[in-house]
N, C-alpha and C. Protein backbone atom coordinates (compact mmCIF):
# COMPACT_ATOMS: atom_id res chain seq x y z
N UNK A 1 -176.17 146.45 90.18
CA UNK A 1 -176.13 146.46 88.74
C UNK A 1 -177.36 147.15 88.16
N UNK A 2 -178.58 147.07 88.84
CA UNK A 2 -179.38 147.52 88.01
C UNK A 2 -179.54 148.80 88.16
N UNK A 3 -179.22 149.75 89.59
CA UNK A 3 -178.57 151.19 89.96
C UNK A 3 -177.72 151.92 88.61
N UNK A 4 -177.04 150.93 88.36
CA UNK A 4 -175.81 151.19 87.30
C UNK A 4 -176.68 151.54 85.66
N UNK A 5 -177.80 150.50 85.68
CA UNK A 5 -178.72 150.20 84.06
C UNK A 5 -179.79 151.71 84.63
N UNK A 6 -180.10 151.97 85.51
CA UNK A 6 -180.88 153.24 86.25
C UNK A 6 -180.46 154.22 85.27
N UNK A 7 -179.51 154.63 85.69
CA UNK A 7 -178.71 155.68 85.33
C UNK A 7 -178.23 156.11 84.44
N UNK A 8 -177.82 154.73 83.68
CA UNK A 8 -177.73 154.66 82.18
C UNK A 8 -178.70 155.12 80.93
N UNK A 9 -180.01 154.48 81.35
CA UNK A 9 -180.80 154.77 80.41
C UNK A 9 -181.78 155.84 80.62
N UNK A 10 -181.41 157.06 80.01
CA UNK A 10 -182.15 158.24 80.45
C UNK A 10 -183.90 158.51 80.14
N UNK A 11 -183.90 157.36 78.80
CA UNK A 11 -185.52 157.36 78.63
C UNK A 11 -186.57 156.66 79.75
N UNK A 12 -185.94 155.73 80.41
CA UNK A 12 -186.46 154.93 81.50
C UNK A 12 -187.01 156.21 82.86
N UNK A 13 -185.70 157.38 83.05
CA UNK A 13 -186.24 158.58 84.16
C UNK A 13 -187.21 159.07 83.71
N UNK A 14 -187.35 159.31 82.19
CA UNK A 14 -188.40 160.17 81.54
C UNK A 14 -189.87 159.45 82.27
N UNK A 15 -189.68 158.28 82.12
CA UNK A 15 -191.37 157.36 81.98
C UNK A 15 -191.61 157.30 83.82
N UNK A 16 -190.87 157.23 84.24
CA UNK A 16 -190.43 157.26 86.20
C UNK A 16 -191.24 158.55 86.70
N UNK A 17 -191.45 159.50 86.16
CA UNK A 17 -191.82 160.99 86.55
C UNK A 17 -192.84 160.99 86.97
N UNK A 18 -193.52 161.14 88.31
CA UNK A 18 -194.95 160.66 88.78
C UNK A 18 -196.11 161.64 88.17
N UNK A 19 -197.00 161.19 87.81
CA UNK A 19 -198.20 162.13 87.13
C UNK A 19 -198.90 162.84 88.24
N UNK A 20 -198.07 163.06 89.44
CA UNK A 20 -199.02 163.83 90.48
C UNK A 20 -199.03 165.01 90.33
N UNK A 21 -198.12 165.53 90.05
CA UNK A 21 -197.41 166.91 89.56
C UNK A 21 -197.95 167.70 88.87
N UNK A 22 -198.87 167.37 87.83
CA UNK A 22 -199.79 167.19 86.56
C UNK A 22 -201.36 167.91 87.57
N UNK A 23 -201.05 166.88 88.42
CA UNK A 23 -202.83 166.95 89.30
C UNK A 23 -202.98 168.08 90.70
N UNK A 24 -201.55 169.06 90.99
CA UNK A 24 -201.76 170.06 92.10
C UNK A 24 -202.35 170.82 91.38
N UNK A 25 -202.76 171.83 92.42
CA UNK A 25 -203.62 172.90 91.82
C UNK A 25 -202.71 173.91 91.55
N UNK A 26 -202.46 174.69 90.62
CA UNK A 26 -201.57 176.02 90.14
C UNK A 26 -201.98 176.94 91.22
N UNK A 27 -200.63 177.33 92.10
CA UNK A 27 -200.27 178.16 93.01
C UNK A 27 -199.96 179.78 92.31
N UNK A 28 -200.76 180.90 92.87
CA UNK A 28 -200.94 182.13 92.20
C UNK A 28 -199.35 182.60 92.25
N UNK A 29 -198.71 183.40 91.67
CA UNK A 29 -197.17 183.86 91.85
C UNK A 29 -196.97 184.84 92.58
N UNK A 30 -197.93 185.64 92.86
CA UNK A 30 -198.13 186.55 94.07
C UNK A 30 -198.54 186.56 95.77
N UNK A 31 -198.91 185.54 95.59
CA UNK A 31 -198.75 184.64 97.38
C UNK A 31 -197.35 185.02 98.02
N UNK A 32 -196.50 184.81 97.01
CA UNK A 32 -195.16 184.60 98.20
C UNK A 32 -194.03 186.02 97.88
N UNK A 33 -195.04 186.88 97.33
CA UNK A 33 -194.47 188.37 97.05
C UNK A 33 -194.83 189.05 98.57
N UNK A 34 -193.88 189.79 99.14
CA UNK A 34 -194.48 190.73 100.18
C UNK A 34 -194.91 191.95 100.12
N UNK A 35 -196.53 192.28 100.28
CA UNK A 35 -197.06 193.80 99.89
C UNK A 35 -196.43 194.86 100.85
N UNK A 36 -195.86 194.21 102.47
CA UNK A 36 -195.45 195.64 102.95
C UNK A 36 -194.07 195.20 103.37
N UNK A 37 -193.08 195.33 102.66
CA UNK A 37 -191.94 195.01 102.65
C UNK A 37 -191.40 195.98 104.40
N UNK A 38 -190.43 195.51 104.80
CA UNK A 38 -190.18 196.13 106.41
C UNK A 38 -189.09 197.34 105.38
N UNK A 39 -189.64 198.65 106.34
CA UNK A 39 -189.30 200.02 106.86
C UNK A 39 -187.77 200.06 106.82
N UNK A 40 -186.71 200.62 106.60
CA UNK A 40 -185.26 200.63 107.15
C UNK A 40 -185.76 201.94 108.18
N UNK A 41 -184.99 201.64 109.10
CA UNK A 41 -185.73 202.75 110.35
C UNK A 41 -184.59 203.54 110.03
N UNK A 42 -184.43 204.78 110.88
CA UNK A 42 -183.58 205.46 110.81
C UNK A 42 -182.45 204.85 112.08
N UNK A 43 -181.14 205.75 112.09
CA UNK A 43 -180.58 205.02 112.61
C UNK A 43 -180.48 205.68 113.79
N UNK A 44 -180.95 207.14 114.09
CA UNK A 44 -180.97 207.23 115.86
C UNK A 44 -181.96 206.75 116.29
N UNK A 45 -182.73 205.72 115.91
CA UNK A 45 -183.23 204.96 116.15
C UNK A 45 -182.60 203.98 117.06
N UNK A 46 -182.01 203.26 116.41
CA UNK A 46 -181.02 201.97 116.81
C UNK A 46 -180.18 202.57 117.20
N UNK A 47 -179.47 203.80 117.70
CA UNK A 47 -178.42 204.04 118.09
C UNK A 47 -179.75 204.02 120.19
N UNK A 48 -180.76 204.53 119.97
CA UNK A 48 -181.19 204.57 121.56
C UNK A 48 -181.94 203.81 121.85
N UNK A 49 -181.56 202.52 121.01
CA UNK A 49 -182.40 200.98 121.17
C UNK A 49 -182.40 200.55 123.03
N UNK A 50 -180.74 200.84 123.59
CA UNK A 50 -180.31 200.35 124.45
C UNK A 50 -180.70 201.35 125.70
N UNK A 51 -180.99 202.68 125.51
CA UNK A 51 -181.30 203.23 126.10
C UNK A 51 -183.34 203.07 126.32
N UNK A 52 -183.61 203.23 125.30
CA UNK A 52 -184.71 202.17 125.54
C UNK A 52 -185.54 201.14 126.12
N UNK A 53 -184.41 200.14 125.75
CA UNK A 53 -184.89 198.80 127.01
C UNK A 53 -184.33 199.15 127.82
N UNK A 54 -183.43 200.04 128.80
CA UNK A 54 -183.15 200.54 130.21
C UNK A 54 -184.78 201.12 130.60
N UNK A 55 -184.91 201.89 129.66
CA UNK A 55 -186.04 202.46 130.48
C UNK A 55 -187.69 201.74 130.44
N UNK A 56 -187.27 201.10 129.67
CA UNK A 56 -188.82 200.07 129.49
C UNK A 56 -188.84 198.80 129.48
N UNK A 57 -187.84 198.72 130.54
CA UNK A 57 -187.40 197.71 131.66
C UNK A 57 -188.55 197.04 132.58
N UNK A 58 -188.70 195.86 133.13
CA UNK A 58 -189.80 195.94 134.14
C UNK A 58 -189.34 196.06 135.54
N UNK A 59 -189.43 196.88 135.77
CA UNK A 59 -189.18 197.62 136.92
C UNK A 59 -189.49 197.51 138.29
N UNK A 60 -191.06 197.27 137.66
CA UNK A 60 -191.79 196.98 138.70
C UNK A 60 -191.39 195.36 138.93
N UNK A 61 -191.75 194.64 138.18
CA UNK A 61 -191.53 193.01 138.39
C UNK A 61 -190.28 192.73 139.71
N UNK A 62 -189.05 193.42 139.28
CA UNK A 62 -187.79 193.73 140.29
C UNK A 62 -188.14 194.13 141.31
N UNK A 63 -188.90 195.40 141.40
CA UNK A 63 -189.14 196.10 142.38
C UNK A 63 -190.26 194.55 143.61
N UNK A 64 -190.62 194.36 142.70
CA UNK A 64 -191.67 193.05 143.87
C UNK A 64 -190.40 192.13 144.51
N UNK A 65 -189.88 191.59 143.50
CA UNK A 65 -188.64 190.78 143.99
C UNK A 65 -187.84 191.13 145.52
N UNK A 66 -187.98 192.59 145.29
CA UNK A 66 -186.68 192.77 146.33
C UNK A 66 -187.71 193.08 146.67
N UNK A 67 -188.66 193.70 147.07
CA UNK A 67 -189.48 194.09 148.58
C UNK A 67 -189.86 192.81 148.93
N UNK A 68 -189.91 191.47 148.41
CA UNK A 68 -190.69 190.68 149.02
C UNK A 68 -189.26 189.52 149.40
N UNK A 69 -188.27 189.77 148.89
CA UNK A 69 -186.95 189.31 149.98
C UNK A 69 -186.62 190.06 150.43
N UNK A 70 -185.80 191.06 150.19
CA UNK A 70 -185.50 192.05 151.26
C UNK A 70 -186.14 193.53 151.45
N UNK A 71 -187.08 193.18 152.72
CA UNK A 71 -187.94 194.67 152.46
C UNK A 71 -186.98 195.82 152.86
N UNK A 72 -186.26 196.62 152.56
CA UNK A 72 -185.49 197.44 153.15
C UNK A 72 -184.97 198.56 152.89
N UNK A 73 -185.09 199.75 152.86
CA UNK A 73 -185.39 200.96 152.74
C UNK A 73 -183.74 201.39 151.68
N UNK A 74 -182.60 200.78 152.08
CA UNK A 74 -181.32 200.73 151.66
C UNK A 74 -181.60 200.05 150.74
N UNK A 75 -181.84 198.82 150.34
CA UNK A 75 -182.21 198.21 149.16
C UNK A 75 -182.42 199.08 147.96
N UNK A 76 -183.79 200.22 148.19
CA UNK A 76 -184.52 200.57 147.36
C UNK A 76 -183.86 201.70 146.81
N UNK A 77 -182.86 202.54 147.62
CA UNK A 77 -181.97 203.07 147.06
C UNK A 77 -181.34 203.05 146.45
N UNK A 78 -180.20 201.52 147.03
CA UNK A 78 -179.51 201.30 146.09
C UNK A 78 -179.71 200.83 144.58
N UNK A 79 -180.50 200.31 144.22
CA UNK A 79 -181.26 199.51 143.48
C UNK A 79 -181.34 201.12 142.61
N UNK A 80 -182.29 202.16 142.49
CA UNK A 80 -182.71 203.36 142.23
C UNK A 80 -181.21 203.81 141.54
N UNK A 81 -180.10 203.61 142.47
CA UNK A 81 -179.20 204.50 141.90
C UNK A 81 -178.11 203.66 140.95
N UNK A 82 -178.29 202.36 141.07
CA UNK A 82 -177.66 201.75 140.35
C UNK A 82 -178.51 201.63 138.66
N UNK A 83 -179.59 201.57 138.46
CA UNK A 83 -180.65 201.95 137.55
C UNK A 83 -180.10 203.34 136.98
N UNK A 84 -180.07 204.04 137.79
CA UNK A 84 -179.78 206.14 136.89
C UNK A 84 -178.30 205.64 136.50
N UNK A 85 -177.34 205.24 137.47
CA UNK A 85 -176.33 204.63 136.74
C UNK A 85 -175.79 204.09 135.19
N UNK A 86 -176.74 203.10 135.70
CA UNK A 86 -176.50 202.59 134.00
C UNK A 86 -177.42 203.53 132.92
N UNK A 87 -178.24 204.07 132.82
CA UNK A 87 -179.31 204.39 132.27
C UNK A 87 -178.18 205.97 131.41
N UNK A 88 -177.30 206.64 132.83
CA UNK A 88 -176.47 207.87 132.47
C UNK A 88 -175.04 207.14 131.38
N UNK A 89 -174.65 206.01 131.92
CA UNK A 89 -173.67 205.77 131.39
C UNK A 89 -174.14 205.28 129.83
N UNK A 90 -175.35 204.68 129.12
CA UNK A 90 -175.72 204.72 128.06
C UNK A 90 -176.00 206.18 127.42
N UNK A 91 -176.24 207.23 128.06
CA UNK A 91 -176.41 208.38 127.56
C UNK A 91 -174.96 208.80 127.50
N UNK A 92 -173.77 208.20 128.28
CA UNK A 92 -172.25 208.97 128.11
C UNK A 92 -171.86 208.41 126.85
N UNK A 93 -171.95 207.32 126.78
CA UNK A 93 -171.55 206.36 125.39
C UNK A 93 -172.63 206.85 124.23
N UNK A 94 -173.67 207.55 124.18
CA UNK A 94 -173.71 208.07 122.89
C UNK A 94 -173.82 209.20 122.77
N UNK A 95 -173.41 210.01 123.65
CA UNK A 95 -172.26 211.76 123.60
C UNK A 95 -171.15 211.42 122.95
N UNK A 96 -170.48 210.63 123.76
CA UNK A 96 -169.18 210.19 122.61
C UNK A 96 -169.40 209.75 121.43
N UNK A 97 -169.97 208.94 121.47
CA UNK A 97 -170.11 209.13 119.41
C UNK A 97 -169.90 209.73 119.23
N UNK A 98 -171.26 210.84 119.80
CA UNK A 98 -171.67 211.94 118.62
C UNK A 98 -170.60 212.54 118.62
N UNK A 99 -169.91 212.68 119.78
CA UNK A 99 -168.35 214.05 119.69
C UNK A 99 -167.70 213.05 118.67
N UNK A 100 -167.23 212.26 118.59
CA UNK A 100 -166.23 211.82 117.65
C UNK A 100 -167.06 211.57 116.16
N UNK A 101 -167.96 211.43 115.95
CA UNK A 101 -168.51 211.58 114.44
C UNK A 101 -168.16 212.88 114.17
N UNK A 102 -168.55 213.69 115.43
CA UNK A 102 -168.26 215.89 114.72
C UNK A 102 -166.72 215.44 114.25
N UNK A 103 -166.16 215.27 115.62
CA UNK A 103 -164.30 215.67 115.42
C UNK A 103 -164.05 215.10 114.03
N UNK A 104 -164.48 213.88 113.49
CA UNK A 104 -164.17 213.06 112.07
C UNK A 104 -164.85 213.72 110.82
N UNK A 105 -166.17 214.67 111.11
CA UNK A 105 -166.66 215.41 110.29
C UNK A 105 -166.13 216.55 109.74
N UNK A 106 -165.57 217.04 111.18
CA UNK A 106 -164.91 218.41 110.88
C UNK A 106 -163.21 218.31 110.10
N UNK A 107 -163.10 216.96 110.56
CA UNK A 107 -161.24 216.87 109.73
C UNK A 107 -161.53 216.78 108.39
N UNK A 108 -162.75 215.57 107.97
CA UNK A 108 -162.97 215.91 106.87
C UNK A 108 -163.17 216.97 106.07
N UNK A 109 -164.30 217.82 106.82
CA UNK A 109 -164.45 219.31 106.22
C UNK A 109 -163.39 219.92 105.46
N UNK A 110 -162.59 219.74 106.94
CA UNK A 110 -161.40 220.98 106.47
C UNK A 110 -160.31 220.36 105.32
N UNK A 111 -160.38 219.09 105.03
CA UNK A 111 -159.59 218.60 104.08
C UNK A 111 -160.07 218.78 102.83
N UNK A 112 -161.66 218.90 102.60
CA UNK A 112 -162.65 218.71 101.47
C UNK A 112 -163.31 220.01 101.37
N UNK A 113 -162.73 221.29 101.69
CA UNK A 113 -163.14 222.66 101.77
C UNK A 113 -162.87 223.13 100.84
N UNK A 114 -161.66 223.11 99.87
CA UNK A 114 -160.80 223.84 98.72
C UNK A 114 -161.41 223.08 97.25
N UNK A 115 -161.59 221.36 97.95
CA UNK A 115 -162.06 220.44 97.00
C UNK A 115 -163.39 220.49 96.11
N UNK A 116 -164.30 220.64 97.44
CA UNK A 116 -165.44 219.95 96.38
C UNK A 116 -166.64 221.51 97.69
N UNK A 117 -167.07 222.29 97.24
CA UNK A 117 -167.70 222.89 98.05
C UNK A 117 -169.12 223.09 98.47
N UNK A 118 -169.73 222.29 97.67
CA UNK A 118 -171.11 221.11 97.72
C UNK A 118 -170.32 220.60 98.86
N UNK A 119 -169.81 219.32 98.70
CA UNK A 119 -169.49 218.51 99.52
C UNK A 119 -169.13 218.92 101.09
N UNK A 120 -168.81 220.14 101.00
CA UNK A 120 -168.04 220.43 102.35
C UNK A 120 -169.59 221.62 103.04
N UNK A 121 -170.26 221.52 102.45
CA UNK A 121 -171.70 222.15 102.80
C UNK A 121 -172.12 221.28 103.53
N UNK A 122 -172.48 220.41 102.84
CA UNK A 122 -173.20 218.82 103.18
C UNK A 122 -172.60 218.50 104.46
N UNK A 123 -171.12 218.88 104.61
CA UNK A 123 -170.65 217.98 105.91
C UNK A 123 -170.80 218.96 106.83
N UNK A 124 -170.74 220.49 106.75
CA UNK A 124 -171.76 221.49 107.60
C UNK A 124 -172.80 220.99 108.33
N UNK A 125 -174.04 220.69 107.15
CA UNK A 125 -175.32 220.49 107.68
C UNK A 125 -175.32 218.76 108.36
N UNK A 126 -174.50 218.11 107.94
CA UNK A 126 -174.59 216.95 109.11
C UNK A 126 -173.68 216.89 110.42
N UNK A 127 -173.21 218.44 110.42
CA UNK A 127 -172.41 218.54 111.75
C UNK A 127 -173.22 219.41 112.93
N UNK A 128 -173.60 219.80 111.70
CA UNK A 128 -175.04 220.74 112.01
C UNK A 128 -176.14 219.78 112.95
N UNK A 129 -176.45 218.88 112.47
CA UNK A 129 -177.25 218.07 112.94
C UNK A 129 -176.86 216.92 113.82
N UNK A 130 -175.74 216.83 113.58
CA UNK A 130 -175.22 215.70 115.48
C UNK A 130 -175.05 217.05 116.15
N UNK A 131 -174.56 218.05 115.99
CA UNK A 131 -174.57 219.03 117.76
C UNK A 131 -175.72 218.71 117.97
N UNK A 132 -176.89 219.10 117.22
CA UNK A 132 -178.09 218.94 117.85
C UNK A 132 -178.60 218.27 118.36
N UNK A 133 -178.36 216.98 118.46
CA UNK A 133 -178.53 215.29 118.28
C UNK A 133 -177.74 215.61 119.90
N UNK A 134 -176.19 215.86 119.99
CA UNK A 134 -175.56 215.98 121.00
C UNK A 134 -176.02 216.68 122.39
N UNK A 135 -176.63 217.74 121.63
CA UNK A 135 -177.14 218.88 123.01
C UNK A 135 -178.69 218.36 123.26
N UNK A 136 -179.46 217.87 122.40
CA UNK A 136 -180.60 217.30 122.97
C UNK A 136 -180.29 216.01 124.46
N UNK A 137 -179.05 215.00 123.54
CA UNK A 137 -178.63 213.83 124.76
C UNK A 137 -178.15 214.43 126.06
N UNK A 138 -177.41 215.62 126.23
CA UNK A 138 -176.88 216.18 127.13
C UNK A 138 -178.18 217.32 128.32
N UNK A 139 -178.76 217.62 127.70
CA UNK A 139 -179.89 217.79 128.17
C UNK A 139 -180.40 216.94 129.00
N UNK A 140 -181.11 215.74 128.23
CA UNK A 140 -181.62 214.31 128.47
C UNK A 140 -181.10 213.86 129.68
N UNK A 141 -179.29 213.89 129.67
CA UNK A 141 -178.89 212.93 130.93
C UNK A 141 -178.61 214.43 132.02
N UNK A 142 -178.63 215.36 132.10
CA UNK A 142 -178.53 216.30 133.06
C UNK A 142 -179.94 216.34 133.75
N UNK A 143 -181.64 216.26 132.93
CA UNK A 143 -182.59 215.80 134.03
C UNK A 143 -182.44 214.77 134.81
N UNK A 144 -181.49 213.40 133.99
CA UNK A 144 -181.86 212.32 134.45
C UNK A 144 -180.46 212.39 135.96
N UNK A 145 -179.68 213.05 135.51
CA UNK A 145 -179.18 213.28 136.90
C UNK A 145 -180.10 213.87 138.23
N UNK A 146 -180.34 215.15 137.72
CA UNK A 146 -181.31 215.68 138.63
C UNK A 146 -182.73 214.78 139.10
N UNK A 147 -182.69 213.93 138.73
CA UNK A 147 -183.94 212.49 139.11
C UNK A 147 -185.35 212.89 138.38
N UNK A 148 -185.03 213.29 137.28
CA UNK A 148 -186.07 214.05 136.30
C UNK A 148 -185.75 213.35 135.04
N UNK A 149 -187.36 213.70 134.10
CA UNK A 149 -187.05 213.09 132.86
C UNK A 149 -187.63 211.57 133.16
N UNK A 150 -187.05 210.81 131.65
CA UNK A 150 -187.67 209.84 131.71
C UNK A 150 -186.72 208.76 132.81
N UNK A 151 -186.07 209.06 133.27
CA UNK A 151 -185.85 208.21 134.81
C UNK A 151 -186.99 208.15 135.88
N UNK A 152 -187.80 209.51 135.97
CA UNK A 152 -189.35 209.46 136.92
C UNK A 152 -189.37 208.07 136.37
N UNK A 153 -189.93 207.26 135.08
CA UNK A 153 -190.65 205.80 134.92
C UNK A 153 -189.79 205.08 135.13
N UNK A 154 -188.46 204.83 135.89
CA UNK A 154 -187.99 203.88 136.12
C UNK A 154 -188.43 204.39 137.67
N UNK A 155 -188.20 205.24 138.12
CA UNK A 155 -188.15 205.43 139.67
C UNK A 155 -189.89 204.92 139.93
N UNK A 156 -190.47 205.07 139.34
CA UNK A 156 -192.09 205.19 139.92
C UNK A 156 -192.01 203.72 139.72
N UNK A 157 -192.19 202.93 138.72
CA UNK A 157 -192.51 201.76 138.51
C UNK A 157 -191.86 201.00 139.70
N UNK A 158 -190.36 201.05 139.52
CA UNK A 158 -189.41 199.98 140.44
C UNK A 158 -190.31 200.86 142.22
N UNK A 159 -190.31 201.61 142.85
CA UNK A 159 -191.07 202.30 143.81
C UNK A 159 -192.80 201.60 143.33
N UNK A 160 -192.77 201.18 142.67
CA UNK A 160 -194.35 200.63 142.86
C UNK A 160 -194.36 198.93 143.05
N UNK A 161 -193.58 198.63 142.41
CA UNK A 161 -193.16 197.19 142.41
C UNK A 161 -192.54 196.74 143.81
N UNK A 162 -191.71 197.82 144.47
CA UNK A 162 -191.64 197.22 145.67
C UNK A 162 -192.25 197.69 146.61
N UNK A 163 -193.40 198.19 146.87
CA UNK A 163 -193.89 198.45 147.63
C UNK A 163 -195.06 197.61 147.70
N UNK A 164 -195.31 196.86 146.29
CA UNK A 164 -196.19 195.59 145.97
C UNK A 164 -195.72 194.30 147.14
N UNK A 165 -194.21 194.49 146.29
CA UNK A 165 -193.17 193.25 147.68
C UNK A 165 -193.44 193.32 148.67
N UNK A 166 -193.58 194.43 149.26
CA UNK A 166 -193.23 194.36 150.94
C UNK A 166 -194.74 194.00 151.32
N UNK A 167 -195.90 195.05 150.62
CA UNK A 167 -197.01 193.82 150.79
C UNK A 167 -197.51 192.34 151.21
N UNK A 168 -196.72 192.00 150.02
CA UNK A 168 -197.01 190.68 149.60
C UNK A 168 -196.10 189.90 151.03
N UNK A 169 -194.99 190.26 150.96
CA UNK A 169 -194.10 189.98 152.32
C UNK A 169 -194.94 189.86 153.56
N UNK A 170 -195.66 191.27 153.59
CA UNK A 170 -196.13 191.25 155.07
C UNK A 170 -197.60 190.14 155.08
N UNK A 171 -198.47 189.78 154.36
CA UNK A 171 -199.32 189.07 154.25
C UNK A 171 -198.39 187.45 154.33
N UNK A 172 -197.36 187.43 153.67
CA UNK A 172 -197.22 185.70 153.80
C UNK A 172 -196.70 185.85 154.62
N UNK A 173 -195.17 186.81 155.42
CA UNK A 173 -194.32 186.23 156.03
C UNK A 173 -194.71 186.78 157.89
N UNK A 174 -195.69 187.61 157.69
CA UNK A 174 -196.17 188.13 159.05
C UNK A 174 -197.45 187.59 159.55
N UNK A 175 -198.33 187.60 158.38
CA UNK A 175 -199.58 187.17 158.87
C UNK A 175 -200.29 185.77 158.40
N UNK A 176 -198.48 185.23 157.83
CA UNK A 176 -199.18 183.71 157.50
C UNK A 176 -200.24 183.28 156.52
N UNK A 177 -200.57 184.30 155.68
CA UNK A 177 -201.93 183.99 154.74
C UNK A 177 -200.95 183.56 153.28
């Protein structure tokens, strides 16, 4: 009942209002403004995010793993080629994009050629600019076939990491230390 008389009488909340509120110190309004608001990156950026962490991978850390269970010359191969593997097949998956952004650029073009001829410029110069985008990636994964390019830092690292392993192997598992 008296929940009920609470609620009822609205001058009673008025007098309820704690005077602490009164006694904080006034917080500046610019504290909780942000001076360097975050960047929108570009987006071939995030399109070779994934290609990226392939290659700045720890390599080496792996590479200790397997030399120090299996020290073995086949290992390190396989391991090597399963790495260019995936590393090529992220470079195949964003060739294709890029070919299918052109092929979708160019249908547009040719539909928006008679239309608007600003517009069909514009889709020139951004077709213009994925070939380029395209023939740079194709480049890219033809060293990384040839075991060139930035695959050398996966090959050197994971090749340094296990050669750490087999170390480490031969000190505990040969000479007992």
């Amino acid at each position: 009942m008296k929940l009920f008389n609470f609620f009822k009488n609205s001058n009673e909340t008025e007098t309820l209002t704690p005077s602490i509120v009164n006694t904080l110190p006034e917080v500046p309004k610019n504290i909780f403004m942000d001076e360097n608001p975050p960047l929108d990156e570009p987006l071939q950026k995030s399109e070779r995010n994934r290609i990226n962490f392939l290659i700045e991978f720890d390599y080496e850390r792996e590479g200790m793993k397997d030399g120090f269970n299996i020290p073995n010359q086949s290992v390190l191969e396989l391991k090597l080629e399963r790495f260019k593997a995936e590393i090529l097949k992220e470079y195949e998956v964003l060739i294709n994009e890029k070919i299918e952004k052109i092929q979708k650029l160019n249908s547009l073009k040719t539909a928006s050629e008679n239309i608007d001829t600003l517009f069909a410029a514009q889709l020139i110069l951004d077709i213009a600019n994925l070939e380029t985008d395209k023939t740079t990636l194709i480049s890219e994964k033809v060293q990384i076939e040839n075991g060139r390019g930035s695959y050398l830092i996966v090959e050197n690292n994971y090749k340094i990491g296990f050669i750490q392993g087999m170390e480490k192997f031969k000190q505990v598992e040969i000479f007992n230390k």
